[in-house]
C-alpha atoms as a PDB file:
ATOM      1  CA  UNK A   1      42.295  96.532 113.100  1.00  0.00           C
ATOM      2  CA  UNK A   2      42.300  95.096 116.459  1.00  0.00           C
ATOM      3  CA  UNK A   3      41.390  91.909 114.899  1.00  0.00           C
ATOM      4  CA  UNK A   4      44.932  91.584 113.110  1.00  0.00           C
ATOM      5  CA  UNK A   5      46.672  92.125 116.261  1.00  0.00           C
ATOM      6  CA  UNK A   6      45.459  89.149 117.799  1.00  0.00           C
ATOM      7  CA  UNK A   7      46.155  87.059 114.591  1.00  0.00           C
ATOM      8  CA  UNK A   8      49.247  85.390 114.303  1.00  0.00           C
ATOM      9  CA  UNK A   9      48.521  84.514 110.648  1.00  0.00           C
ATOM     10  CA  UNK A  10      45.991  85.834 107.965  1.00  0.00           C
ATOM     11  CA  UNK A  11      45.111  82.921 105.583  1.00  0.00           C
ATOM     12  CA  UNK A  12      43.288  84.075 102.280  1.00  0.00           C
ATOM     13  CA  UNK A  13      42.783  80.885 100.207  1.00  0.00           C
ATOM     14  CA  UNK A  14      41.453  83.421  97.040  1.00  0.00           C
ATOM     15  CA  UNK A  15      40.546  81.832  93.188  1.00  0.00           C
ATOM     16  CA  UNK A  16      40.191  85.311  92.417  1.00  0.00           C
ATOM     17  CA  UNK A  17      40.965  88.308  94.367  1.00  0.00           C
ATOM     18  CA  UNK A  18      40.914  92.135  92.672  1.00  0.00           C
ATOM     19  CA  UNK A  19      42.865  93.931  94.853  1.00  0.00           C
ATOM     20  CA  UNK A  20      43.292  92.289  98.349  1.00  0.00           C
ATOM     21  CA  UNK A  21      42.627  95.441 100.585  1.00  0.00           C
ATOM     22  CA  UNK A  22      42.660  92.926 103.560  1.00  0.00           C
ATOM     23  CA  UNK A  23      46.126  91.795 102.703  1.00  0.00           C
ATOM     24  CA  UNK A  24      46.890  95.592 102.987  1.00  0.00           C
ATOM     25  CA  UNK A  25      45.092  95.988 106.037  1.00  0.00           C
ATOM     26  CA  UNK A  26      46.778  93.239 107.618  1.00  0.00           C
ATOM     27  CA  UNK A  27      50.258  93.586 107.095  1.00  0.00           C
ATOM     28  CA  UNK A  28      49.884  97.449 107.501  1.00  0.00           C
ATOM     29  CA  UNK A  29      49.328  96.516 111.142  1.00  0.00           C
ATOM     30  CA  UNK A  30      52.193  94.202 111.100  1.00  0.00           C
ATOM     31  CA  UNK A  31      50.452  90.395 111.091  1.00  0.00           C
ATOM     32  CA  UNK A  32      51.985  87.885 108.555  1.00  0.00           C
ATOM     33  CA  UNK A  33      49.697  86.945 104.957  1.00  0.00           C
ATOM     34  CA  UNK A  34      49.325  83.639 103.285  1.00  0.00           C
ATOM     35  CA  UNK A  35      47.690  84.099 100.242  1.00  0.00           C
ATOM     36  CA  UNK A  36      47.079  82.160  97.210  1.00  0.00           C
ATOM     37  CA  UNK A  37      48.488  83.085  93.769  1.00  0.00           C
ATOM     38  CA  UNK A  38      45.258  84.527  92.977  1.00  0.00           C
ATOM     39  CA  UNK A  39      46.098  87.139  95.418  1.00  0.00           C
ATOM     40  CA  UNK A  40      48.582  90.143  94.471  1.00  0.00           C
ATOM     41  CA  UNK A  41      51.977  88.775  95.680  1.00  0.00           C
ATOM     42  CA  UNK A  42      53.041  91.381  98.671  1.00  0.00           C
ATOM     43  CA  UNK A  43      55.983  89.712  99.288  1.00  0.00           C
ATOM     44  CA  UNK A  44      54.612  87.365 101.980  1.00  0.00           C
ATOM     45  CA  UNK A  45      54.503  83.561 101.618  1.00  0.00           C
ATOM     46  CA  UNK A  46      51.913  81.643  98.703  1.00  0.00           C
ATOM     47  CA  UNK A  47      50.653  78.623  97.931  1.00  0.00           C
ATOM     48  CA  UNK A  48      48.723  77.552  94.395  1.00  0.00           C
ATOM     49  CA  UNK A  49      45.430  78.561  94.176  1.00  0.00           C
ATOM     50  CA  UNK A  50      43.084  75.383  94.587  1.00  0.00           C
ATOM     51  CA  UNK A  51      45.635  73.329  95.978  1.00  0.00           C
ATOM     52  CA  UNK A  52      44.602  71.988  99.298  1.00  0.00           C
ATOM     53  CA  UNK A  53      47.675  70.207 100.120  1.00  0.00           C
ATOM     54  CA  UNK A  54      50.207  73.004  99.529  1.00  0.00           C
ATOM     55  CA  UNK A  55      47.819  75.284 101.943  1.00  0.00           C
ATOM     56  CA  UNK A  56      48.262  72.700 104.402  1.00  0.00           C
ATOM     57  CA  UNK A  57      51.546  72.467 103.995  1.00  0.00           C
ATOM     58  CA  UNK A  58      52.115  76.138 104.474  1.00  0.00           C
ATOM     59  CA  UNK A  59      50.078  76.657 107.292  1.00  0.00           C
ATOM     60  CA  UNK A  60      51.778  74.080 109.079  1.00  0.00           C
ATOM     61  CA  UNK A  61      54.946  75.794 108.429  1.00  0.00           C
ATOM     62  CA  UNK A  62      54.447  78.623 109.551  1.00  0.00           C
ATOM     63  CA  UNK A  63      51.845  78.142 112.896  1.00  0.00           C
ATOM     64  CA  UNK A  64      54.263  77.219 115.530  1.00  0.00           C
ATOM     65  CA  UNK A  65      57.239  78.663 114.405  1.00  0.00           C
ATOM     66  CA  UNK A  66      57.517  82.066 116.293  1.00  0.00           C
ATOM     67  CA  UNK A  67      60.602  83.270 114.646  1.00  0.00           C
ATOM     68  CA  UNK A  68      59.438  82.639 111.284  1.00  0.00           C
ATOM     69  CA  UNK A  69      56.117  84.532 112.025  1.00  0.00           C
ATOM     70  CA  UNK A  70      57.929  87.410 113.745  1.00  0.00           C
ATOM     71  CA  UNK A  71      59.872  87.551 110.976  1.00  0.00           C
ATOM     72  CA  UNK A  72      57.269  87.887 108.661  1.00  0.00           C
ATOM     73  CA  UNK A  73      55.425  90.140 110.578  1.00  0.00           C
ATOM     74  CA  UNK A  74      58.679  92.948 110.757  1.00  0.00           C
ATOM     75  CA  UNK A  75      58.883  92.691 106.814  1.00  0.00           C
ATOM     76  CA  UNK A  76      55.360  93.659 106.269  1.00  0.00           C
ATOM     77  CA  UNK A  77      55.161  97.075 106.451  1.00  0.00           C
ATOM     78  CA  UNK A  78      59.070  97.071 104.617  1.00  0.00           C
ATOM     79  CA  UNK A  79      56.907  95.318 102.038  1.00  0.00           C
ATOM     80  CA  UNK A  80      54.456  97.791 101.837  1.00  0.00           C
ATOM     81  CA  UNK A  81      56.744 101.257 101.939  1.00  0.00           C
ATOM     82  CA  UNK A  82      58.255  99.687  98.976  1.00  0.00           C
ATOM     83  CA  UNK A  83      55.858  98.922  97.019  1.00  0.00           C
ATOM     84  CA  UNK A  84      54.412 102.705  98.056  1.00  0.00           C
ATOM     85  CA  UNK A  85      58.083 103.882  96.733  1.00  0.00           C
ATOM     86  CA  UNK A  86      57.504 102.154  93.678  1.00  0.00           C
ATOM     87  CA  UNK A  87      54.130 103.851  93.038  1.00  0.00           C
ATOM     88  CA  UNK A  88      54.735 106.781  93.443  1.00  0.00           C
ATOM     89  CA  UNK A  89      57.858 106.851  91.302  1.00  0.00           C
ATOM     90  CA  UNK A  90      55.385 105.535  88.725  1.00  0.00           C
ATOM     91  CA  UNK A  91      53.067 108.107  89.296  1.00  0.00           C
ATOM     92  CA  UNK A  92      55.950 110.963  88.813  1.00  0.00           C
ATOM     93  CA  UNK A  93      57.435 109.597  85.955  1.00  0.00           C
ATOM     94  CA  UNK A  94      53.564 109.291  84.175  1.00  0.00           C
ATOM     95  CA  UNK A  95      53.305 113.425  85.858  1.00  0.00           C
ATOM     96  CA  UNK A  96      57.315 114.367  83.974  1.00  0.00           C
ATOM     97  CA  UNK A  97      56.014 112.430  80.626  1.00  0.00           C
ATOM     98  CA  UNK A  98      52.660 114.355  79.909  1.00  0.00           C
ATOM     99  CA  UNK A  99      54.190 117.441  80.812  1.00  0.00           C
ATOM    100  CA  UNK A 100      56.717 116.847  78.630  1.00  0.00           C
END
């Protein structure tokens, strides 16, 4: 994980990505994902999958702009409790109905 604190950005230009665990593992330690549509959406910034120009275009607004970044970087693991939350409330509710 050391290698995500010394990224300012994670770039994953995906046509096809399952489950992203390295989206996970990245913003669990707080660095900032740009991901393609392909990618689960996390709640972090994305760009078309296959377009080249909108990649660019991201990239370039977000390298260089430290409070956008930092910004990005304190929502991540906000991002992820919720979507834990919202799991696990899943999980209960699918528990409550078969024991119903």
């Amino acid at each position: 994980m050391d290698f995500y604190h010394q990224s300012q950005l994670l770039v994953v230009p995906s046509y096809y990505e399952s489950f992203g665990m390295v989206l996970v593992e990245a913003m669990a330690s707080g660095t900032p994902v740009l991901s393609s549509d392909a990618c689960m959406n996390l709640g972090q910034p994305r760009f078309p999958s296959g377009d080249v120009g909108q990649l660019r275009k991201a990239i370039e607004d977000l390298i260089g702009h430290d409070a956008r970044l930092k910004s990005l970087s304190f929502s991540c693991r906000d991002e992820l409790d919720a979507i834990q939350r919202q799991r696990a409330s899943t999980g209960i509710s699918s528990i409550i109905e078969e024991l119903s």
